[in-house]
Protein backbone atom coordinates (compact mmCIF):
# COMPACT_ATOMS: atom_id res chain seq x y z
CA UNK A 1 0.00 0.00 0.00
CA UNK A 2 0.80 3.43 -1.00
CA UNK A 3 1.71 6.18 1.68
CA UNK A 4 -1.16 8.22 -0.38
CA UNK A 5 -3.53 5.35 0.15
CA UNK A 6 -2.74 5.05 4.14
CA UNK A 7 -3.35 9.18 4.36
CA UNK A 8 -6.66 9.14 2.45
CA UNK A 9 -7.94 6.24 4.46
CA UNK A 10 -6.54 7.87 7.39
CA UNK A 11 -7.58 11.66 6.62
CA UNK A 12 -10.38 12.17 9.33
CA UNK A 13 -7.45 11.28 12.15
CA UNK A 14 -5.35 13.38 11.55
CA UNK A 15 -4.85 17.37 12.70
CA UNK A 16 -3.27 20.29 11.42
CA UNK A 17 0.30 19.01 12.62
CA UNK A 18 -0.30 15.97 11.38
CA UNK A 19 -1.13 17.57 7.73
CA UNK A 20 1.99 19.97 8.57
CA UNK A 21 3.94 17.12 8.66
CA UNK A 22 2.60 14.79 5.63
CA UNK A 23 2.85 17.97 3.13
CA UNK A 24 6.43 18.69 4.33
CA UNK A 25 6.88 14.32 3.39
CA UNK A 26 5.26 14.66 0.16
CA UNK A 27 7.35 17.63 -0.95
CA UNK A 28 11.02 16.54 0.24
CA UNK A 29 10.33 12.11 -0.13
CA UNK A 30 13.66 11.67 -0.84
CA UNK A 31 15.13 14.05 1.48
CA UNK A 32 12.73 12.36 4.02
CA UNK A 33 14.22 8.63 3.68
CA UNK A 34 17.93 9.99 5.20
CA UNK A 35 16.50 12.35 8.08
CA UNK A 36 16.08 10.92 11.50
CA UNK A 37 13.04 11.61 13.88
CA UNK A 38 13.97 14.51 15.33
CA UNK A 39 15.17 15.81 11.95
CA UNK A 40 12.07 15.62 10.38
CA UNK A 41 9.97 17.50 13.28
CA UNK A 42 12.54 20.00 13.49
CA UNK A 43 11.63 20.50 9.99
CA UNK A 44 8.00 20.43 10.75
CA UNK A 45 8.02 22.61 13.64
CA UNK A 46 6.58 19.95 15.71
CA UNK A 47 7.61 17.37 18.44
CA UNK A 48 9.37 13.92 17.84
CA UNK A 49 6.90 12.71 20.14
CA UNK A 50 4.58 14.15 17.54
CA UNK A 51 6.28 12.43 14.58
CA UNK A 52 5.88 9.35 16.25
CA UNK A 53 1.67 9.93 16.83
CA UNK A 54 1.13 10.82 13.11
CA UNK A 55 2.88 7.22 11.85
CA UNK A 56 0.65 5.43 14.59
CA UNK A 57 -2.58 6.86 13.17
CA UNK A 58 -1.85 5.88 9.73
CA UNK A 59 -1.42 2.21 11.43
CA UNK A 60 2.31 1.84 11.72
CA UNK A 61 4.39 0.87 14.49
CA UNK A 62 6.51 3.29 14.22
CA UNK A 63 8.70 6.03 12.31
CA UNK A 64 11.07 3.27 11.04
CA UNK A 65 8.39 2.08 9.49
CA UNK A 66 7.27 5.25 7.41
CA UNK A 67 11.13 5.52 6.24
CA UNK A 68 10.33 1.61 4.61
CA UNK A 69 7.01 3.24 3.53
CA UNK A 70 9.43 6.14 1.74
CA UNK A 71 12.07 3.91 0.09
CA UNK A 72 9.38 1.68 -1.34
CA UNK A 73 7.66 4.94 -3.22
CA UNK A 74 10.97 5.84 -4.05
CA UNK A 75 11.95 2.28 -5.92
CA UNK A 76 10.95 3.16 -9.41
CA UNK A 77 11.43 6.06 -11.41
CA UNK A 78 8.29 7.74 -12.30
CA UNK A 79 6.79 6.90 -15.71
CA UNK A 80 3.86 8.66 -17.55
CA UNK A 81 2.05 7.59 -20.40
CA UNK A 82 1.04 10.63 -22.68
CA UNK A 83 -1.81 8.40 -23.82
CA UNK A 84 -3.56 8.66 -20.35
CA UNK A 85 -4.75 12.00 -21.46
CA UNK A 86 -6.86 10.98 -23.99
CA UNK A 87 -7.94 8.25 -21.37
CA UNK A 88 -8.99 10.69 -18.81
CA UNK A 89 -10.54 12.83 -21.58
CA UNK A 90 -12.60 9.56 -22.26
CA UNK A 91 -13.28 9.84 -18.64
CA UNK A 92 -14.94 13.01 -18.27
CA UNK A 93 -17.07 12.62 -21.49
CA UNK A 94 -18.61 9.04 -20.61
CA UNK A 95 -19.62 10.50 -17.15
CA UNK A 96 -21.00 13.89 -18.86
CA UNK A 97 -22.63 11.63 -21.08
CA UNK A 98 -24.14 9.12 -18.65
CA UNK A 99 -25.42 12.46 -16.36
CA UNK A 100 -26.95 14.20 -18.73
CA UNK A 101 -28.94 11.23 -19.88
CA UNK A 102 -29.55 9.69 -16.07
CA UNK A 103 -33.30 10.88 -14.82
CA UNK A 104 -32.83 11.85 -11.43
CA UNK A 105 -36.40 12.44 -10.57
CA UNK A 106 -35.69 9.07 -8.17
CA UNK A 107 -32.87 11.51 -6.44
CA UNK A 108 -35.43 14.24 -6.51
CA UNK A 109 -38.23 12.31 -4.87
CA UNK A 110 -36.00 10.54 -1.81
CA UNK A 111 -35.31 14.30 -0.80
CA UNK A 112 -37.97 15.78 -0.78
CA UNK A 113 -39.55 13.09 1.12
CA UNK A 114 -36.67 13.20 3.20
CA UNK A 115 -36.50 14.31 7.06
CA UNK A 116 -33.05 14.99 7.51
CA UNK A 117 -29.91 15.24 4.82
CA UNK A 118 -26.42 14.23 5.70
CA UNK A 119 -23.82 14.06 3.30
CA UNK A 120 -20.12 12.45 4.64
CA UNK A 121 -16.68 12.19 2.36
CA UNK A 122 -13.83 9.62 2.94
CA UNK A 123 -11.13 11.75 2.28
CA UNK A 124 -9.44 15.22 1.10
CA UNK A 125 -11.20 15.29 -2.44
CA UNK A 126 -14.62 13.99 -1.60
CA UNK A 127 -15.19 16.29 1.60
CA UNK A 128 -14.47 19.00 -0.41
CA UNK A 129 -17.16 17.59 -2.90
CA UNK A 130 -19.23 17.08 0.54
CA UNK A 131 -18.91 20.57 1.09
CA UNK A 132 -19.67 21.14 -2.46
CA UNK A 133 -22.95 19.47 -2.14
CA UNK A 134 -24.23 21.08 0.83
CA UNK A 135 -23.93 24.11 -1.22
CA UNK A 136 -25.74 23.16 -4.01
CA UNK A 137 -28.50 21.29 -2.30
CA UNK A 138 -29.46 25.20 -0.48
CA UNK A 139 -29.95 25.92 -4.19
CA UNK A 140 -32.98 23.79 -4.24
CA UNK A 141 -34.41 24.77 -0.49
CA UNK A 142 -33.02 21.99 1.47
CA UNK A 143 -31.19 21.71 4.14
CA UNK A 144 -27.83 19.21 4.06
CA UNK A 145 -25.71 18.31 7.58
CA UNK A 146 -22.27 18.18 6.37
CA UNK A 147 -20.64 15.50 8.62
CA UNK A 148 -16.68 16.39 9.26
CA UNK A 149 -15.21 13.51 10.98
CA UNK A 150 -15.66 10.15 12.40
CA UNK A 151 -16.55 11.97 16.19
CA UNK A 152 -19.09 13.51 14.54
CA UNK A 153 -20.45 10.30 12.67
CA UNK A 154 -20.60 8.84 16.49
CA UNK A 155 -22.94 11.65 17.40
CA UNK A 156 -25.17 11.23 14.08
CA UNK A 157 -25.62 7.74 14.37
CA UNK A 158 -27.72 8.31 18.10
CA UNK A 159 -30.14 10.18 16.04
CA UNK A 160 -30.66 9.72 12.71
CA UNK A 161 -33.94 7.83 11.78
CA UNK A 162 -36.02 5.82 8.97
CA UNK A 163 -36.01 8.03 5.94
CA UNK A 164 -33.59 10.49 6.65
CA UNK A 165 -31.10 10.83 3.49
CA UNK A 166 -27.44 10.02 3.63
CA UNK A 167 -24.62 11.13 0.89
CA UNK A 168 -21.59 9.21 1.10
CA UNK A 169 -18.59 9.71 -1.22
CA UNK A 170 -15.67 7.20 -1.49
CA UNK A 171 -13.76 6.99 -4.58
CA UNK A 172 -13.20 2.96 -4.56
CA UNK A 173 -16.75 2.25 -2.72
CA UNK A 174 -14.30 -0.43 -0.38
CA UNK A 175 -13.48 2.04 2.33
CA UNK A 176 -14.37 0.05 5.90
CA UNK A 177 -15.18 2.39 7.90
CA UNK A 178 -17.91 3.70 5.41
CA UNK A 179 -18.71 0.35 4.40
CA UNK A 180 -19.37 -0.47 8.17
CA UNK A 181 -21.44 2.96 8.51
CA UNK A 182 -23.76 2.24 5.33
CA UNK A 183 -25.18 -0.73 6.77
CA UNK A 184 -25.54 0.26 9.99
CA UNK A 185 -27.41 3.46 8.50
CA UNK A 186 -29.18 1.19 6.61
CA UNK A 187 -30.36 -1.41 9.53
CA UNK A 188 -31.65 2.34 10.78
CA UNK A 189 -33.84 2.70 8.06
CA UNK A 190 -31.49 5.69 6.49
CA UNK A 191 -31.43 5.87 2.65
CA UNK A 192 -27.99 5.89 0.98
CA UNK A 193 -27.03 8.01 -2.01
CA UNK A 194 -23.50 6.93 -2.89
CA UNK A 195 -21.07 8.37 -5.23
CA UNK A 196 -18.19 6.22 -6.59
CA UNK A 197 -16.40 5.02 -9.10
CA UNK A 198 -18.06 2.73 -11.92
CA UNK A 199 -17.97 -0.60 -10.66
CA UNK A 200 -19.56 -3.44 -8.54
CA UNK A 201 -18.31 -2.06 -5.22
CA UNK A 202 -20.00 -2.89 -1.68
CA UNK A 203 -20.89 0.66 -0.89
CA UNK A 204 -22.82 0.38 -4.20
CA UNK A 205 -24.99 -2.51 -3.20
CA UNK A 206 -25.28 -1.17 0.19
CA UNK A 207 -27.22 1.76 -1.26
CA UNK A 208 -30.80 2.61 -2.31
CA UNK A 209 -29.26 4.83 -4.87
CA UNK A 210 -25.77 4.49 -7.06
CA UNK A 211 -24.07 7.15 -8.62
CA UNK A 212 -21.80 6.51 -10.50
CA UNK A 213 -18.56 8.03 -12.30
CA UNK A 214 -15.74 6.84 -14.59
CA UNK A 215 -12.41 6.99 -13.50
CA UNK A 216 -9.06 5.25 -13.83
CA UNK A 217 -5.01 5.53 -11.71
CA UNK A 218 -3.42 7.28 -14.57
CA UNK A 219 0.24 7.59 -13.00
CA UNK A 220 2.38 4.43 -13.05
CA UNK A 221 6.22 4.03 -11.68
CA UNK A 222 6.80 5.32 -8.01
CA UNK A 223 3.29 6.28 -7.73
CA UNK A 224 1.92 2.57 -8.40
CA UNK A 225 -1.48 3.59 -10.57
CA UNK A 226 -2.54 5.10 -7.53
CA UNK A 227 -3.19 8.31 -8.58
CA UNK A 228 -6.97 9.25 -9.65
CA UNK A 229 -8.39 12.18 -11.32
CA UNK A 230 -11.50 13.06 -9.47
CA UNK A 231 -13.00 16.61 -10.63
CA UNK A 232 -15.81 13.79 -11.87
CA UNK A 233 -17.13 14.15 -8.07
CA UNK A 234 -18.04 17.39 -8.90
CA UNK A 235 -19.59 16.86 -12.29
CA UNK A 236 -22.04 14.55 -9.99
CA UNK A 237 -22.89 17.90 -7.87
CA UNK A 238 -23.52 19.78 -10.56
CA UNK A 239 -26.11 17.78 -12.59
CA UNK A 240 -27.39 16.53 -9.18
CA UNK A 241 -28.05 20.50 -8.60
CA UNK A 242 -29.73 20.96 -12.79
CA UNK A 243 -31.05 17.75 -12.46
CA UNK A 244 -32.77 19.15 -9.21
CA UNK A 245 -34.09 22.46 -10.83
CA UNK A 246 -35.53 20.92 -13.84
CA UNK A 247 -37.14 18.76 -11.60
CA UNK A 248 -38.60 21.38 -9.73
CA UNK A 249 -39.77 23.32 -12.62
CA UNK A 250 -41.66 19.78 -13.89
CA UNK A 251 -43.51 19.76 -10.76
CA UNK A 252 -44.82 23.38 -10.93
């Protein structure tokens, strides 16, 4: 696994010093595989003691362990394939394409029978999308909860109830800890609205309603096809928001 993978599967853990410390990592990797522990928060502005917190969150036992993490991303030189941007081109039109053509009168209809929205996002990209949503969702008079962190999902989970609405965004649609959360919203009663990747993923069957977008890793070498392009999240918002106001203008 990537050191990408274990911070976006990681990302609601960690705090600002933790994000001080894994932007200073992702700028200077190969400065980062020579610096000891102290080095590296002296660089960071932080504690070693601190240093040492941030690699336990991401599930190692310790900063030796991120240092292997940093000399495996480091093993091959990175490659690009100038083909991939006709590929991601391909991309974007496909999910315009399947958007523009999707009715969403069935997305329509679970919210405004809806008693409470939430909409939650696995990682950096899709809370921002979250966020995105929330905003858009005012456009057509209703009201989203914009969950932040995993605290927070502890909290929502006492009082959410049959036929509220749920948003979740994961990329992959395998992420375990929302995996675990959309069936235990759904033994509530909760309806899901997922947005992922094309594909037969388990968040997918776990939800009343799939949407879907297609996307592929596009950088191979030291980055290990781990790298997606993921504006499509938003393209979702957006025709979830025209979608909406056509819908709205049917019913008048």
């Amino acid at each position: 696994m990537r050191l990408e993978t274990l911070i976006e599967d990681n990302y609601d853990k960690l705090n600002e010093n933790d994000l001080s410390i894994w932007n200073f990592i992702l700028r200077n990797k190969k400065e980062c595989q020579t610096m000891s522990i102290q080095e590296l928060a002296k660089q960071c502005h932080v504690s070693h003691t601190t240093v040492s917190r941030f690699t336990h969150k991401l599930g190692m036992e310790g900063y030796g362990e991120l240092k292997i993490f940093l000399k495996w991303d480091s093993r091959e030189e990175e490659s690009f394939d100038v083909r991939e941007i006709e590929r991601v081109y391909q991309d974007y039109i496909k999910t315009l394409d399947m958007m523009k053509d999707r009715d969403c009168s069935d997305v329509s209809e679970m919210l405004s029978r809806a008693g409470s929205i939430y909409v939650y996002g696995t990682g950096a990209v899709q809370k921002n999308a979250a966020r995105e949503l929330k905003k858009n969702l005012l456009f057509l008079d209703y009201l989203c909860n914009l969950i932040e962190g995993r605290e927070e999902i502890k909290m929502v989970l006492e009082i959410v109830k049959e036929g509220d609405v749920f948003f979740l965004f994961s990329l992959s649609g395998e992420n375990a800890f929302v995996n675990e959360l959309a069936g235990r919203l759904k033994a509530k009663g909760v309806k899901i609205i997922s947005v992922t990747k094309v594909g037969n993923n388990e968040l997918s069957r776990l939800s009343d309603i799939s949407l879907q977008f297609y996307a592929h890793p596009v950088l191979k070498g030291k980055f290990n096809s781990d790298v997606y392009m993921t504006a499509q999240f938003f393209v979702i918002n957006e025709f979830l928001l025209l979608k909406g106001l056509e819908y709205g203008t049917s019913e008048e």
